[in-house]
C-alpha atoms as a PDB file:
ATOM      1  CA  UNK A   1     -95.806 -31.814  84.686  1.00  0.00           C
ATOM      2  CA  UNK A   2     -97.897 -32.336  87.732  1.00  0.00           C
ATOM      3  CA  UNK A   3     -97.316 -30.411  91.105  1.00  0.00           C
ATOM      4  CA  UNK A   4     -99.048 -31.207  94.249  1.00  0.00           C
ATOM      5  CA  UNK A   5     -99.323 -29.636  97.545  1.00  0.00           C
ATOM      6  CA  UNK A   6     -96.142 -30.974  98.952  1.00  0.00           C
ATOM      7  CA  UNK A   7     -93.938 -29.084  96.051  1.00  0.00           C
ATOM      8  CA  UNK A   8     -92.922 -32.355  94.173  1.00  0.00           C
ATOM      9  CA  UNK A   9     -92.329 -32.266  90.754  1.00  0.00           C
ATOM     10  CA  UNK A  10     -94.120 -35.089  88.935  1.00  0.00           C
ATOM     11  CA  UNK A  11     -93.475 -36.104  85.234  1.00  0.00           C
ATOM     12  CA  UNK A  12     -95.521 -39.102  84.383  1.00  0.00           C
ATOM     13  CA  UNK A  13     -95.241 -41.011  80.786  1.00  0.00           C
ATOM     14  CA  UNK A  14     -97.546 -44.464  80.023  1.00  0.00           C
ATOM     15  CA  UNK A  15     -95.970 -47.032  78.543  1.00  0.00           C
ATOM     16  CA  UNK A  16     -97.167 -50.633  76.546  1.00  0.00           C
ATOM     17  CA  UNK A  17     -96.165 -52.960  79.157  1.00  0.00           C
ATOM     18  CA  UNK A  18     -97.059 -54.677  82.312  1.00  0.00           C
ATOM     19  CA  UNK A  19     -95.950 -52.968  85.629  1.00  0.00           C
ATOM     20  CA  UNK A  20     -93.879 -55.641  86.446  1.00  0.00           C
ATOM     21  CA  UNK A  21     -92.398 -55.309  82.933  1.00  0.00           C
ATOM     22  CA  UNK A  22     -91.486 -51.587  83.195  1.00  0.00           C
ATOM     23  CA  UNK A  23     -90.953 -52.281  87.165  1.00  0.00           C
ATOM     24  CA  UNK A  24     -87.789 -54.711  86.373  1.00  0.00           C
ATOM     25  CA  UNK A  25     -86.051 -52.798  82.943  1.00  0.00           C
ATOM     26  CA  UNK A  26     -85.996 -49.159  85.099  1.00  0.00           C
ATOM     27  CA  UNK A  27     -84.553 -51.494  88.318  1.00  0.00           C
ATOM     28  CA  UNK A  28     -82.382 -53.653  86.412  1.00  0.00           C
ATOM     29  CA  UNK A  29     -81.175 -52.390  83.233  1.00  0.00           C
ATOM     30  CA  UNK A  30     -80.832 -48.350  83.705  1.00  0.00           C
ATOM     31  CA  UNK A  31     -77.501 -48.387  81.255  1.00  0.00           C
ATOM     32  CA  UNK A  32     -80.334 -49.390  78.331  1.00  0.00           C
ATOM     33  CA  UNK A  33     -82.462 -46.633  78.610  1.00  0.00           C
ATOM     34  CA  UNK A  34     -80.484 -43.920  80.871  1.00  0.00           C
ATOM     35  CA  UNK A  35     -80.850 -40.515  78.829  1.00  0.00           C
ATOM     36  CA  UNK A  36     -77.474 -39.301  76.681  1.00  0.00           C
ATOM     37  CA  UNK A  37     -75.474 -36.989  78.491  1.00  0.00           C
ATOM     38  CA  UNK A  38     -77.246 -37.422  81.931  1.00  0.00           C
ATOM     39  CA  UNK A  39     -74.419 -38.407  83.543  1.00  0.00           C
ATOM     40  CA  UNK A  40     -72.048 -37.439  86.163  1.00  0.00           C
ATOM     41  CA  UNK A  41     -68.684 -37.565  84.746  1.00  0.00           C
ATOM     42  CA  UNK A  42     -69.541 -35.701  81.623  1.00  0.00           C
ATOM     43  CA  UNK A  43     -69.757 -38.625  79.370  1.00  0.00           C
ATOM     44  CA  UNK A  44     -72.065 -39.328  76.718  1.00  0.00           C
ATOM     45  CA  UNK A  45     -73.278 -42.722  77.403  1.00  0.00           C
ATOM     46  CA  UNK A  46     -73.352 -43.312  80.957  1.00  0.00           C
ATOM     47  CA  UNK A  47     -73.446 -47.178  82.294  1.00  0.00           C
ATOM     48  CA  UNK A  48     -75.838 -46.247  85.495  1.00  0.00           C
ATOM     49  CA  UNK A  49     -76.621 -48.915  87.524  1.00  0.00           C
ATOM     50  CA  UNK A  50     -78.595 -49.874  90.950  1.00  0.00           C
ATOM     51  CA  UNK A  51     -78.127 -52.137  94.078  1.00  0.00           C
ATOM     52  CA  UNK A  52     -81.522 -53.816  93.749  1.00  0.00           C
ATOM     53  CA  UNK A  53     -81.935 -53.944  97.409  1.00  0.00           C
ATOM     54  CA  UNK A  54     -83.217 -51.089 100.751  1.00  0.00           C
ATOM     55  CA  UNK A  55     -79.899 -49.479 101.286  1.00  0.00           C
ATOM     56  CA  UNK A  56     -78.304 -50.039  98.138  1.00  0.00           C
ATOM     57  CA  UNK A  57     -76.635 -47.613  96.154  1.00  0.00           C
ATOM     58  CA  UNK A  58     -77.358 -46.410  92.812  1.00  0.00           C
ATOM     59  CA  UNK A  59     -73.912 -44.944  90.878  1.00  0.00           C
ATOM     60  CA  UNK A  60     -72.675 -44.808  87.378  1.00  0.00           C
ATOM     61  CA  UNK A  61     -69.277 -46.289  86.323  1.00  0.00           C
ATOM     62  CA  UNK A  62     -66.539 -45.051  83.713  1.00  0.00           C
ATOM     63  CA  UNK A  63     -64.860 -46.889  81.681  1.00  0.00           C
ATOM     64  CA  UNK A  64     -62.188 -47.348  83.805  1.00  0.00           C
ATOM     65  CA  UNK A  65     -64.601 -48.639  86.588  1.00  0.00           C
ATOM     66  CA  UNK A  66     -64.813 -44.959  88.919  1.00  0.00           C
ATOM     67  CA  UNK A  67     -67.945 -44.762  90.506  1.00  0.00           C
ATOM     68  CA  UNK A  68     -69.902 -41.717  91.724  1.00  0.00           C
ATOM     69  CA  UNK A  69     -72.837 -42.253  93.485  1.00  0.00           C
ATOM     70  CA  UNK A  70     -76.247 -40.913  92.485  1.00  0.00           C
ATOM     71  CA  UNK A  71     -78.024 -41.282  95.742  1.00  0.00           C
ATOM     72  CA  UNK A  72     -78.952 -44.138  98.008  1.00  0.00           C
ATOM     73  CA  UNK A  73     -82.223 -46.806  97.418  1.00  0.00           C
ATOM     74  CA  UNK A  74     -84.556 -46.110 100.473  1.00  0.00           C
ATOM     75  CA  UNK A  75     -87.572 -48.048  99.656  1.00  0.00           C
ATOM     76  CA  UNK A  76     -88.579 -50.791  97.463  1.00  0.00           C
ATOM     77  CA  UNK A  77     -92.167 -52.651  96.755  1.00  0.00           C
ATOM     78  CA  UNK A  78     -91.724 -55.140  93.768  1.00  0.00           C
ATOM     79  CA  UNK A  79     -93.775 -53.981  90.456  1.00  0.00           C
ATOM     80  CA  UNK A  80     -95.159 -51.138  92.738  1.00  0.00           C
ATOM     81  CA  UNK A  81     -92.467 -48.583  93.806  1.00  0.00           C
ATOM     82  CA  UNK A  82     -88.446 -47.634  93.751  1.00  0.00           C
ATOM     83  CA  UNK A  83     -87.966 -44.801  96.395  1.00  0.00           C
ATOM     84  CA  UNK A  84     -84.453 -43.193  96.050  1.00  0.00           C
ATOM     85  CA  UNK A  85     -82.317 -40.602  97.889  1.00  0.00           C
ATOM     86  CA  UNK A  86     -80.617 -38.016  95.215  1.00  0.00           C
ATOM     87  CA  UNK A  87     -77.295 -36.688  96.172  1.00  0.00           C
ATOM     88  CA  UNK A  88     -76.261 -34.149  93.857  1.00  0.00           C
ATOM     89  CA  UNK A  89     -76.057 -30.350  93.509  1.00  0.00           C
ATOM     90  CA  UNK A  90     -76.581 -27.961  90.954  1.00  0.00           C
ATOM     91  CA  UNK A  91     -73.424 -28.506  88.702  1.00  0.00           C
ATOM     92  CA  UNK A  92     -74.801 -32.209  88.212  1.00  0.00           C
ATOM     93  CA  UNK A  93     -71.961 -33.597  90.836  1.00  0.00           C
ATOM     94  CA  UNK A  94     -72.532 -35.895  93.628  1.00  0.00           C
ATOM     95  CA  UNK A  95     -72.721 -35.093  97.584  1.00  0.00           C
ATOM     96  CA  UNK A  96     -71.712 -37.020 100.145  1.00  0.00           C
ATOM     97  CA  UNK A  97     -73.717 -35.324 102.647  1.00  0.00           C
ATOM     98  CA  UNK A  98     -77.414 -37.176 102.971  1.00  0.00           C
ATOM     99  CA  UNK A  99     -79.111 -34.084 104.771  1.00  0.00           C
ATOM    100  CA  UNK A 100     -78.376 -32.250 101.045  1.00  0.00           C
ATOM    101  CA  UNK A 101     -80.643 -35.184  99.320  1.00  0.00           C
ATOM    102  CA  UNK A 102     -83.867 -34.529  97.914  1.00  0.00           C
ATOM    103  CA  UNK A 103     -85.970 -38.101  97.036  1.00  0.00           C
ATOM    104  CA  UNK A 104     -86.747 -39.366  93.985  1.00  0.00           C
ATOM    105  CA  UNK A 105     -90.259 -41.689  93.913  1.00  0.00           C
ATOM    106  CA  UNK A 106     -91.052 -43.925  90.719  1.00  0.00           C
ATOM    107  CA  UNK A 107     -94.628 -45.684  90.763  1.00  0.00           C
ATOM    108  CA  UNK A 108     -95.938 -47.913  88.624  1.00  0.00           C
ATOM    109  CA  UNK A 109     -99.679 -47.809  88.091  1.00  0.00           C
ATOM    110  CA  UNK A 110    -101.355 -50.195  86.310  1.00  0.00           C
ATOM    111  CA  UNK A 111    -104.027 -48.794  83.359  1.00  0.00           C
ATOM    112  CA  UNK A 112    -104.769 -51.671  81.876  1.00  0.00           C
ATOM    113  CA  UNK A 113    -103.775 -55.306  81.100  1.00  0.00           C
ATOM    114  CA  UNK A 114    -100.603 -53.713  78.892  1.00  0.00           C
ATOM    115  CA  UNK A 115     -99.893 -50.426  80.118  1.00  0.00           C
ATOM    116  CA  UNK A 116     -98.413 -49.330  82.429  1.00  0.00           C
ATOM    117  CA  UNK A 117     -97.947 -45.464  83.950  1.00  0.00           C
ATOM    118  CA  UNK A 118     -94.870 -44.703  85.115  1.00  0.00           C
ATOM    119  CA  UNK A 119     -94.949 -41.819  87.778  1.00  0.00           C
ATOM    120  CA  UNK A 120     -91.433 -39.978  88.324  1.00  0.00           C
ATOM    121  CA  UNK A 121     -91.733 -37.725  91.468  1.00  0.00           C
ATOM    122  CA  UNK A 122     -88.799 -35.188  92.658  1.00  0.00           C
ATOM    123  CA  UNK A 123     -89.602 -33.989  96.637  1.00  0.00           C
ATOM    124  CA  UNK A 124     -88.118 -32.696  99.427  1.00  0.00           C
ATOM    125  CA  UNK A 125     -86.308 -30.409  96.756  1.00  0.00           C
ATOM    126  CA  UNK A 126     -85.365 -28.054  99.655  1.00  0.00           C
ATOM    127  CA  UNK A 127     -82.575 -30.289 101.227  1.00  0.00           C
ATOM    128  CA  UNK A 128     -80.630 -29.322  98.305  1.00  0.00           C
ATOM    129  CA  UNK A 129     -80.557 -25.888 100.157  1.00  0.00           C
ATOM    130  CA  UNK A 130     -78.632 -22.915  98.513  1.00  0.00           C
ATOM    131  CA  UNK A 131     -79.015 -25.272  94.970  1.00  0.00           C
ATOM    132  CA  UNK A 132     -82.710 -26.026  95.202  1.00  0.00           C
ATOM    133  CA  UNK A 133     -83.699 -23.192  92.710  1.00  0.00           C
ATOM    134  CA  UNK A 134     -81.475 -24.323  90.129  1.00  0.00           C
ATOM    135  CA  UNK A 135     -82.116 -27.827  90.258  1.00  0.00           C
ATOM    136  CA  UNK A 136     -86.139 -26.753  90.481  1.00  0.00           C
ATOM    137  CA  UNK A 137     -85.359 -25.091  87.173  1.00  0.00           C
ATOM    138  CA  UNK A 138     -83.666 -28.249  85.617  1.00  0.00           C
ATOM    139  CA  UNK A 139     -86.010 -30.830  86.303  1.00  0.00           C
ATOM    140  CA  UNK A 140     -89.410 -28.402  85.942  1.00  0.00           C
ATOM    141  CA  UNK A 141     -89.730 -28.854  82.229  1.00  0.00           C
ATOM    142  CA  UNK A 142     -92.143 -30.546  80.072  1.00  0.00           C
ATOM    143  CA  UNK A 143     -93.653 -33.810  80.530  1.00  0.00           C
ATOM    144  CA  UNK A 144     -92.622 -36.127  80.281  1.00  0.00           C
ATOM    145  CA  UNK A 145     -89.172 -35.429  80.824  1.00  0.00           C
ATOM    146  CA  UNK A 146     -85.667 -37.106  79.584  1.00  0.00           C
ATOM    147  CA  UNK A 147     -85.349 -39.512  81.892  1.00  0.00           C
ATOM    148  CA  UNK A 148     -89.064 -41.331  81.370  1.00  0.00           C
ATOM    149  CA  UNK A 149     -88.875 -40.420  77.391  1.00  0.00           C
ATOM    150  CA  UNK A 150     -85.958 -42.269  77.553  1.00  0.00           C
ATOM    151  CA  UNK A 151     -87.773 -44.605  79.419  1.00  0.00           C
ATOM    152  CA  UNK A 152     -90.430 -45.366  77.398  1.00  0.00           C
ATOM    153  CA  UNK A 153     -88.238 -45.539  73.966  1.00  0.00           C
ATOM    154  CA  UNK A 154     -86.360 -47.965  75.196  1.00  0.00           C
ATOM    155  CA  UNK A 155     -89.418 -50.141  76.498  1.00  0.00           C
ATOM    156  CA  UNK A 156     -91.215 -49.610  73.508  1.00  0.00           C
ATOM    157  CA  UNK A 157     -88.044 -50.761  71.801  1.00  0.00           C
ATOM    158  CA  UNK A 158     -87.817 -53.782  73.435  1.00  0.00           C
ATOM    159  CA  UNK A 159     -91.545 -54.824  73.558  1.00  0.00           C
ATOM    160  CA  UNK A 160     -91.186 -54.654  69.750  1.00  0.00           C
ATOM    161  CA  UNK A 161     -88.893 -57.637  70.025  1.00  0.00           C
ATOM    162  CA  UNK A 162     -90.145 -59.814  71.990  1.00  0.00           C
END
């Protein structure tokens, strides 16, 4: 884990594949490599999905097609960067009040022809307000994290296939 002046929390993990590679599995197929149990409505295997586009939503489904919404996509540069609100609180539920959001930053930097690092930056962690300190707690473990473990499993997974 990496923090920086500005109080993000940075996990980073590299991965065998081109930016553009890792760039359009984390965009387009979350549901593949999404960690077990990180989900919002308790269930093991969550289908997470996002609205490829500035505005968009991301949001997990149920089975029965619910949604709740993770947060809101604020900022995309193809093979380069996914910028996201996230709009939860401390009990892992969502909020439907923006101001409570914290933003999420994924970067993909380029280390050599076939790998790629993958840079997964919490910040603004204070608009969570009186559930900052608990979600600072979650999310300030070990790098590389769940989410981009997860991550790079699944790429690694799939590059093995192709």
């Amino acid at each position: 884990m990496e923090e920086n002046q500005s109080n993000a929390i940075t996990h980073y993990v590299d991965v065998n594949a081109t930016p553009e590679f890792a760039y359009h599995t984390f965009l387009h197929y979350p549901s593949k490599w999404w960690p077990n149990g990180h989900s919002l409505f308790g269930i093991k295997r969550p289908n997470i999905q996002f609205d490829p586009c500035n505005g968009g939503k991301w949001f997990e489904k149920d089975e029965e097609g619910n949604k709740k919404y993770w947060g809101e996509i604020i900022l995309l540069i193809p093979n380069l960067t996914i910028g996201m609100t996230w709009q939860i609180n401390k009990r892992w539920q969502p909020v439907d009040n923006r101001n409570l959001a914290s933003r999420i930053g994924v970067f993909f930097e380029k280390k050599t022809e076939l790998t790629t690092r993958v840079h997964l930056s919490h910040y603004e962690l204070e608009n969570h307000g009186k559930d900052a300190n608990a979600i600072i707690d979650a999310i300030s473990g070990p790098n590389p994290g769940a989410t981009l473990k997860s991550f790079s499993c699944y790429i690694q997974e799939v590059k093995g296939k192709l």
